[in-house]
N, C-alpha and C. Protein backbone atom coordinates (compact mmCIF):
# COMPACT_ATOMS: atom_id res chain seq x y z
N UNK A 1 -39.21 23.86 149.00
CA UNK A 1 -40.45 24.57 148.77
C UNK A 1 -41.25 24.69 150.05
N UNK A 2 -41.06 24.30 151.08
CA UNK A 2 -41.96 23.81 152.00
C UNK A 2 -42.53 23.11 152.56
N UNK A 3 -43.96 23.69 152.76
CA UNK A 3 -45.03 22.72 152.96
C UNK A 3 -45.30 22.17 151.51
N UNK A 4 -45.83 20.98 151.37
CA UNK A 4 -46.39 20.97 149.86
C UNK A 4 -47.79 20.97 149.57
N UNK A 5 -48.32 21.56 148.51
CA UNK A 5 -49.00 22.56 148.31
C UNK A 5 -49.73 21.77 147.50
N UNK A 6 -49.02 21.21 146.52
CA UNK A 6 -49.78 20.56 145.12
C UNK A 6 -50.63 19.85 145.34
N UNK A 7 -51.36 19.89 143.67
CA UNK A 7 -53.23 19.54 144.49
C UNK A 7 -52.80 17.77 142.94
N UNK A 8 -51.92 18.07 142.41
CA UNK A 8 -51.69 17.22 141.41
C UNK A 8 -50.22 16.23 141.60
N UNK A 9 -50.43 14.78 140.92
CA UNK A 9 -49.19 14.22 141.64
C UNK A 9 -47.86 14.58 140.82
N UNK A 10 -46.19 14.41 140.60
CA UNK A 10 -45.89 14.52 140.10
C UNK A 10 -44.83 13.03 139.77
N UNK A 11 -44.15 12.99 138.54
CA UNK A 11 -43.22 11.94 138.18
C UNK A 11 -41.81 12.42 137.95
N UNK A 12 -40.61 11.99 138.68
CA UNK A 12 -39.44 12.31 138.24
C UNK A 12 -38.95 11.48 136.75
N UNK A 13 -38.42 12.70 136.48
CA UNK A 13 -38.43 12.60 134.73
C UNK A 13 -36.18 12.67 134.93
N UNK A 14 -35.56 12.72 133.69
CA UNK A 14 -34.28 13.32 133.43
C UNK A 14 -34.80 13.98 131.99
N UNK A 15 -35.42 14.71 131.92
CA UNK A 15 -35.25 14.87 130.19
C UNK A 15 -34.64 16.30 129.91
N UNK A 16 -34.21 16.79 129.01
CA UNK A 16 -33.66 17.93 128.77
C UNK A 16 -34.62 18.98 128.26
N UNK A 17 -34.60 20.39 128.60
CA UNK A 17 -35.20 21.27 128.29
C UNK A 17 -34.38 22.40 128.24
N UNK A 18 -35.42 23.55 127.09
CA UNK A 18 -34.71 24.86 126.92
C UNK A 18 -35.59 25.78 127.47
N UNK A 19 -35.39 27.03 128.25
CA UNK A 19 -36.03 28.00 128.84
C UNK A 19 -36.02 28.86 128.15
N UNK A 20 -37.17 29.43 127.05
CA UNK A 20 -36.73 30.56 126.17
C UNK A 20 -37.29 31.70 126.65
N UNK A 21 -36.40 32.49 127.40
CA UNK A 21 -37.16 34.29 127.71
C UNK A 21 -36.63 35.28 127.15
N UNK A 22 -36.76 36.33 127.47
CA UNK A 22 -36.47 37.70 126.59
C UNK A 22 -35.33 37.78 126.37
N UNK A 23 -34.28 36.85 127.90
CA UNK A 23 -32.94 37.35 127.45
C UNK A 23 -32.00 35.99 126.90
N UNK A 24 -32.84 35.63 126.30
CA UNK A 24 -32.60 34.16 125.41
C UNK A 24 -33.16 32.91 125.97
N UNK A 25 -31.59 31.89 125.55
CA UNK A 25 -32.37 30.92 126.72
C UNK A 25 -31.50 29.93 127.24
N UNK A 26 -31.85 28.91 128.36
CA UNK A 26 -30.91 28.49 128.78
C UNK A 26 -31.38 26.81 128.98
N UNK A 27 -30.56 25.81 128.56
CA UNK A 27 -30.37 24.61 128.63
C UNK A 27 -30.83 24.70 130.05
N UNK A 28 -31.82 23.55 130.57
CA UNK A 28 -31.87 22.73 131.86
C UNK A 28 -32.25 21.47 131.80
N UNK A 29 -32.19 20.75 132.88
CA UNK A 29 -33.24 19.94 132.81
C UNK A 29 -34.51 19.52 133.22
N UNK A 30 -35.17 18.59 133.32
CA UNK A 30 -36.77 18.70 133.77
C UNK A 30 -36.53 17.87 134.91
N UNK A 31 -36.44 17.71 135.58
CA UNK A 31 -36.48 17.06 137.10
C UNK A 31 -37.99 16.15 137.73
N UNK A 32 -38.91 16.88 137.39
CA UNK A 32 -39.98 16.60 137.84
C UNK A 32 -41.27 16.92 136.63
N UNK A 33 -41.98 16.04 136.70
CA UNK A 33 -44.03 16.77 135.97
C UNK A 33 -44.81 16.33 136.40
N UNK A 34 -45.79 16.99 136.15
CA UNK A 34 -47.17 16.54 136.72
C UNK A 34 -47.69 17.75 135.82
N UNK A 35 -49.17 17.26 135.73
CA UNK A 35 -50.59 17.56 135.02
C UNK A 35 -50.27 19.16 134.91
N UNK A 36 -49.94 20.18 135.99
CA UNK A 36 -49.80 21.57 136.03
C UNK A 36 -48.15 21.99 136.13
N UNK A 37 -47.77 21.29 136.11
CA UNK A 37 -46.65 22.05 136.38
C UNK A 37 -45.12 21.39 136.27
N UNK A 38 -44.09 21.72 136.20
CA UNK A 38 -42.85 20.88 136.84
C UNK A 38 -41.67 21.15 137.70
N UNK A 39 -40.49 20.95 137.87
CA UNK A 39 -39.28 21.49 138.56
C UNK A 39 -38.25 21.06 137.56
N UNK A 40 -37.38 22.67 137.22
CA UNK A 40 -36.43 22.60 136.25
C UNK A 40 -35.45 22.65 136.97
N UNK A 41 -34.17 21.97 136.76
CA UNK A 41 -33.09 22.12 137.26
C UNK A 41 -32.08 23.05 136.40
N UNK A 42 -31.76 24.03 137.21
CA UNK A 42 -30.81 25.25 136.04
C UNK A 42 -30.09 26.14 137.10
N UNK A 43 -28.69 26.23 136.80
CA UNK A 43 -27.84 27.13 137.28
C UNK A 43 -28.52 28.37 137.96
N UNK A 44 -29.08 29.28 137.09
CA UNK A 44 -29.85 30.55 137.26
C UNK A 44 -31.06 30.80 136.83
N UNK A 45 -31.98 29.96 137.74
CA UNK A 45 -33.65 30.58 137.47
C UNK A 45 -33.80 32.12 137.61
N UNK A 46 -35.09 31.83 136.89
CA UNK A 46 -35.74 32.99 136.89
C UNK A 46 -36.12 33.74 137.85
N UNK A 47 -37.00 35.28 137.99
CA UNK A 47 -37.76 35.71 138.98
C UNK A 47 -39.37 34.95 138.92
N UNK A 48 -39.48 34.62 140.61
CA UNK A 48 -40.99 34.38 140.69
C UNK A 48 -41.70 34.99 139.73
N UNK A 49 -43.08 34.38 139.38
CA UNK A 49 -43.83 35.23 138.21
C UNK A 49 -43.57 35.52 136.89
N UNK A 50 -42.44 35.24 136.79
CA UNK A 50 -41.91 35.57 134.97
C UNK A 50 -42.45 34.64 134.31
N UNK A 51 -42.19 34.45 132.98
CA UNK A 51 -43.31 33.88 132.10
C UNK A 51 -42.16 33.64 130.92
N UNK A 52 -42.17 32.62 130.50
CA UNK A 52 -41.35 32.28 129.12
C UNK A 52 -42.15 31.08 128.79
N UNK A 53 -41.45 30.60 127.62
CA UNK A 53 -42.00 29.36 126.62
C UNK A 53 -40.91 28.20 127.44
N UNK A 54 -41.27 27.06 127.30
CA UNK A 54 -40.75 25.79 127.59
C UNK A 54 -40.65 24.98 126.75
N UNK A 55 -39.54 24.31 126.25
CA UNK A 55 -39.48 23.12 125.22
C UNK A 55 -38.80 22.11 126.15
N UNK A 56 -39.97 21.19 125.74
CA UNK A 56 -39.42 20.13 127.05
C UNK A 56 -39.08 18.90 125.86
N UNK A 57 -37.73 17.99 125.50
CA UNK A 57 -37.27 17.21 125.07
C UNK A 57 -37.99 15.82 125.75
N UNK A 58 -39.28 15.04 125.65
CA UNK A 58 -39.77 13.68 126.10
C UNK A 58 -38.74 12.77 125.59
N UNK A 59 -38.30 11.64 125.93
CA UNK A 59 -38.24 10.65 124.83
C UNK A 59 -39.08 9.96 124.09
N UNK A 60 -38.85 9.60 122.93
CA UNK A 60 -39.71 9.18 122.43
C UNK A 60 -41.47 9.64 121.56
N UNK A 61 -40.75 11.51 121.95
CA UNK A 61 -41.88 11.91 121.46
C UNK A 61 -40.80 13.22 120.99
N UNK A 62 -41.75 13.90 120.38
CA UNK A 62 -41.46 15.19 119.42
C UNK A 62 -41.20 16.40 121.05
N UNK A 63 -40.74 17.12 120.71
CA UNK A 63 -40.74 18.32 121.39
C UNK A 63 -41.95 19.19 122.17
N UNK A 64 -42.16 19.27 123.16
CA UNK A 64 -43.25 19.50 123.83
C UNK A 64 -42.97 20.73 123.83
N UNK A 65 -43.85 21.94 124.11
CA UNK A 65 -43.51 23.20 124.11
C UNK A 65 -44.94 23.61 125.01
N UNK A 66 -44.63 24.39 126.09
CA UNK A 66 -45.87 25.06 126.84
C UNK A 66 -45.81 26.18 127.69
N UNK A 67 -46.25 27.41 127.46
CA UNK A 67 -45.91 28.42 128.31
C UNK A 67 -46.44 28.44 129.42
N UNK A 68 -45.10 28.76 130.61
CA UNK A 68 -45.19 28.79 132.06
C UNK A 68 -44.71 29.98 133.07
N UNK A 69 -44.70 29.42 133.52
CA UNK A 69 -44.46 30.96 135.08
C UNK A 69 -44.08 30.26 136.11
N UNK A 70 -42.72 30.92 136.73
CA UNK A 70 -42.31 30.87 137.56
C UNK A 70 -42.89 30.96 138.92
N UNK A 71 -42.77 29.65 139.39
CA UNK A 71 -44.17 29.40 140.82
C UNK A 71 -43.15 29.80 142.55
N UNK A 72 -41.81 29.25 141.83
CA UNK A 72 -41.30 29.43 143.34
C UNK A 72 -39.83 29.04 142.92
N UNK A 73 -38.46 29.17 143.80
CA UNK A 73 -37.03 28.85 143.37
C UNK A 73 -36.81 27.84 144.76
N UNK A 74 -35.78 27.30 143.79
CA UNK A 74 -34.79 26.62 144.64
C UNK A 74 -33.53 26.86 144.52
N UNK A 75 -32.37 28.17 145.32
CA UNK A 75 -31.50 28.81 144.78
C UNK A 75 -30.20 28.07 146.27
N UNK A 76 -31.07 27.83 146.86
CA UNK A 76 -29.72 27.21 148.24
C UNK A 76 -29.27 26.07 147.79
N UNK A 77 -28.19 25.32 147.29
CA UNK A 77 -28.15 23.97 146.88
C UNK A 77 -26.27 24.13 146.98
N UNK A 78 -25.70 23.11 147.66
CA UNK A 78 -24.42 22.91 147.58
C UNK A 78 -23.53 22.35 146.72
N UNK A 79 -22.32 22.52 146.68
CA UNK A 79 -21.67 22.00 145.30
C UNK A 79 -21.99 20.95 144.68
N UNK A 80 -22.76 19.88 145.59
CA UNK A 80 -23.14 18.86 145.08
C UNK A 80 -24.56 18.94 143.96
N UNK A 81 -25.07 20.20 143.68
CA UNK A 81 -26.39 20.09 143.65
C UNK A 81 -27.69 19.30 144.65
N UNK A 82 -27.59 19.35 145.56
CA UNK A 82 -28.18 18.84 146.91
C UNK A 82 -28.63 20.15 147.71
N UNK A 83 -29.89 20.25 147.77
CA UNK A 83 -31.29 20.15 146.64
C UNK A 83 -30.67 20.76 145.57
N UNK A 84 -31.43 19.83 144.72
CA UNK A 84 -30.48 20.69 143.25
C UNK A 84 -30.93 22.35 143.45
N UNK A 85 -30.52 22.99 142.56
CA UNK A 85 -30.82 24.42 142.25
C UNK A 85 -31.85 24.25 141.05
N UNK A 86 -32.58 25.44 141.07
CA UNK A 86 -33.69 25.04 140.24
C UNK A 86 -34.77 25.95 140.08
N UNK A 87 -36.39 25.46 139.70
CA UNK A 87 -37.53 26.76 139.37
C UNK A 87 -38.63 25.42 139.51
N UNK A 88 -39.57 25.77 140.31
CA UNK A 88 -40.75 24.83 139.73
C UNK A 88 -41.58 25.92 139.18
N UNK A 89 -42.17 25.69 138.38
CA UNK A 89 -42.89 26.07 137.17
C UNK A 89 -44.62 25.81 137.01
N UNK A 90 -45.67 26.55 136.87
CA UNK A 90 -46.85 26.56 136.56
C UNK A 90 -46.95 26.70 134.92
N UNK A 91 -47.72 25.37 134.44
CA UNK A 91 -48.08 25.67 132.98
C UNK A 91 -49.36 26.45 133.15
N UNK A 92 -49.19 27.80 132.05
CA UNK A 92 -49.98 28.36 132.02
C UNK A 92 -51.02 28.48 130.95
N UNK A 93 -50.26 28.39 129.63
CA UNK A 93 -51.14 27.63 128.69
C UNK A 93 -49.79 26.32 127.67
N UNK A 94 -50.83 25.35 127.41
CA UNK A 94 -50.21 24.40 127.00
C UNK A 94 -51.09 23.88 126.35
N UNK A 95 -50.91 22.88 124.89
CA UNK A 95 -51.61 22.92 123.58
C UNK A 95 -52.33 21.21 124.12
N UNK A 96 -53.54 21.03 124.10
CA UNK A 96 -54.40 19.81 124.61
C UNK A 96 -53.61 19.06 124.03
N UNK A 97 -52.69 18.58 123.27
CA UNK A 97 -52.21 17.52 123.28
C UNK A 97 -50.92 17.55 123.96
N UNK A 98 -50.36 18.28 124.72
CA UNK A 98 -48.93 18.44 125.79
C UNK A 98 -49.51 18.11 126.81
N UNK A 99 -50.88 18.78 126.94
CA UNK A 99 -51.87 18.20 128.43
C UNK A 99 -51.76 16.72 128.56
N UNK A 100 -52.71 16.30 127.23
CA UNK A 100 -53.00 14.75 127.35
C UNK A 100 -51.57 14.18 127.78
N UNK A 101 -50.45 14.22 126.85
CA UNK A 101 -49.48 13.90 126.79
C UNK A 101 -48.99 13.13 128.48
N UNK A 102 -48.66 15.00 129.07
CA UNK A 102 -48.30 14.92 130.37
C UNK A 102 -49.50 13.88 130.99
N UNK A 103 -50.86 14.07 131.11
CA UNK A 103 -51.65 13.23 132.11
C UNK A 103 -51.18 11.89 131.69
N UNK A 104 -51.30 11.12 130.67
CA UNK A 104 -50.80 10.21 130.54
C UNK A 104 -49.71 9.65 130.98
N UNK A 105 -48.74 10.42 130.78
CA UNK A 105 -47.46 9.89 131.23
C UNK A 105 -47.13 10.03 132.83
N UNK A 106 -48.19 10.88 133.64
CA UNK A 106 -47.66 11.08 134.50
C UNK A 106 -48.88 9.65 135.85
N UNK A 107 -49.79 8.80 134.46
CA UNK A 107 -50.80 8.31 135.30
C UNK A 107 -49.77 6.93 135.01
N UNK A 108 -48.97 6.44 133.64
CA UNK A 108 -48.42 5.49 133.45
C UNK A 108 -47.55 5.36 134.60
N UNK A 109 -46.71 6.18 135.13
CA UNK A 109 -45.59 6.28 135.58
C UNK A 109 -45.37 6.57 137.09
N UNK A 110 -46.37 6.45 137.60
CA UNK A 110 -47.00 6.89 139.14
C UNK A 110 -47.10 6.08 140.00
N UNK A 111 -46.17 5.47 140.54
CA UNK A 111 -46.12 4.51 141.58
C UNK A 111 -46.78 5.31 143.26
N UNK A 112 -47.72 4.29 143.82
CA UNK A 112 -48.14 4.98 145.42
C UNK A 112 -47.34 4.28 145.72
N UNK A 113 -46.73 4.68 147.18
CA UNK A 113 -45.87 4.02 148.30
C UNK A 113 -46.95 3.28 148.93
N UNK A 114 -46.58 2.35 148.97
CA UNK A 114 -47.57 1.16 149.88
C UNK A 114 -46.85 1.44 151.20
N UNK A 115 -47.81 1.15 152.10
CA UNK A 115 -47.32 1.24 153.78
C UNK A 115 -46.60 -0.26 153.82
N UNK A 116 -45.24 0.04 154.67
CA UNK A 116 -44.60 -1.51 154.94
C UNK A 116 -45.34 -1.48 156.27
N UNK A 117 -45.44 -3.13 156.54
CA UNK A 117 -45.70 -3.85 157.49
C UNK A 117 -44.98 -4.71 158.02
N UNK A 118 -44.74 -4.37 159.63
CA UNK A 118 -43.59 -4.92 160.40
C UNK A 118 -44.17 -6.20 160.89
């Protein structure tokens, strides 16, 4: 992606998700969340700017669902998936309890790097 940009932190997740757009939809997974947004890992993202529904599989919780837009790709990635291939994603609207949900989980689960000392 770059420089990084985000004004929100994020948590690496594995959970499974479905991308539902016009021309169906496609199994990925969730790689990353935070408060606005996440990074899906999937064979063939979308175009920047497109807009579909998201069902994001949590554990331990019911099915999250929140519509998003395509913020930026990650399409260079080698056989290894290294950087995976992928889409990070802007939630654009999402139901106050997927919000809470995510803030929560993403304040439980948020380790800072402490500076080592030599």
């Amino acid at each position: 992606m770059g420089r990084e940009r985000r004004r929100h932190r994020r948590v690496p997740v594995d959970w499974p998700a479905v991308v539902k757009h016009t021309d169906g939809g496609i199994v990925a997974e969730m790689e990353n969340i935070g408060a606005n947004g996440a990074f899906i890992r999937c064979e063939k993202p979308l175009r920047p700017k497109e807009r579909f529904m998201l069902h994001i599989m949590a554990p331990d919780h019911s099915t999250l669902s929140a519509r998003v837009e395509v913020a930026w790709l990650q399409v260079h990635c080698d056989e290894k998936d290294i950087p995976p291939c992928g889409m990070g994603v802007r939630f654009t609207r999402a139901p106050g309890s997927v919000r809470q949900f995510i803030k929560y989980f993403v304040a439980q689960h948020y380790e800072k790097k402490k500076p080592t000392v030599d």
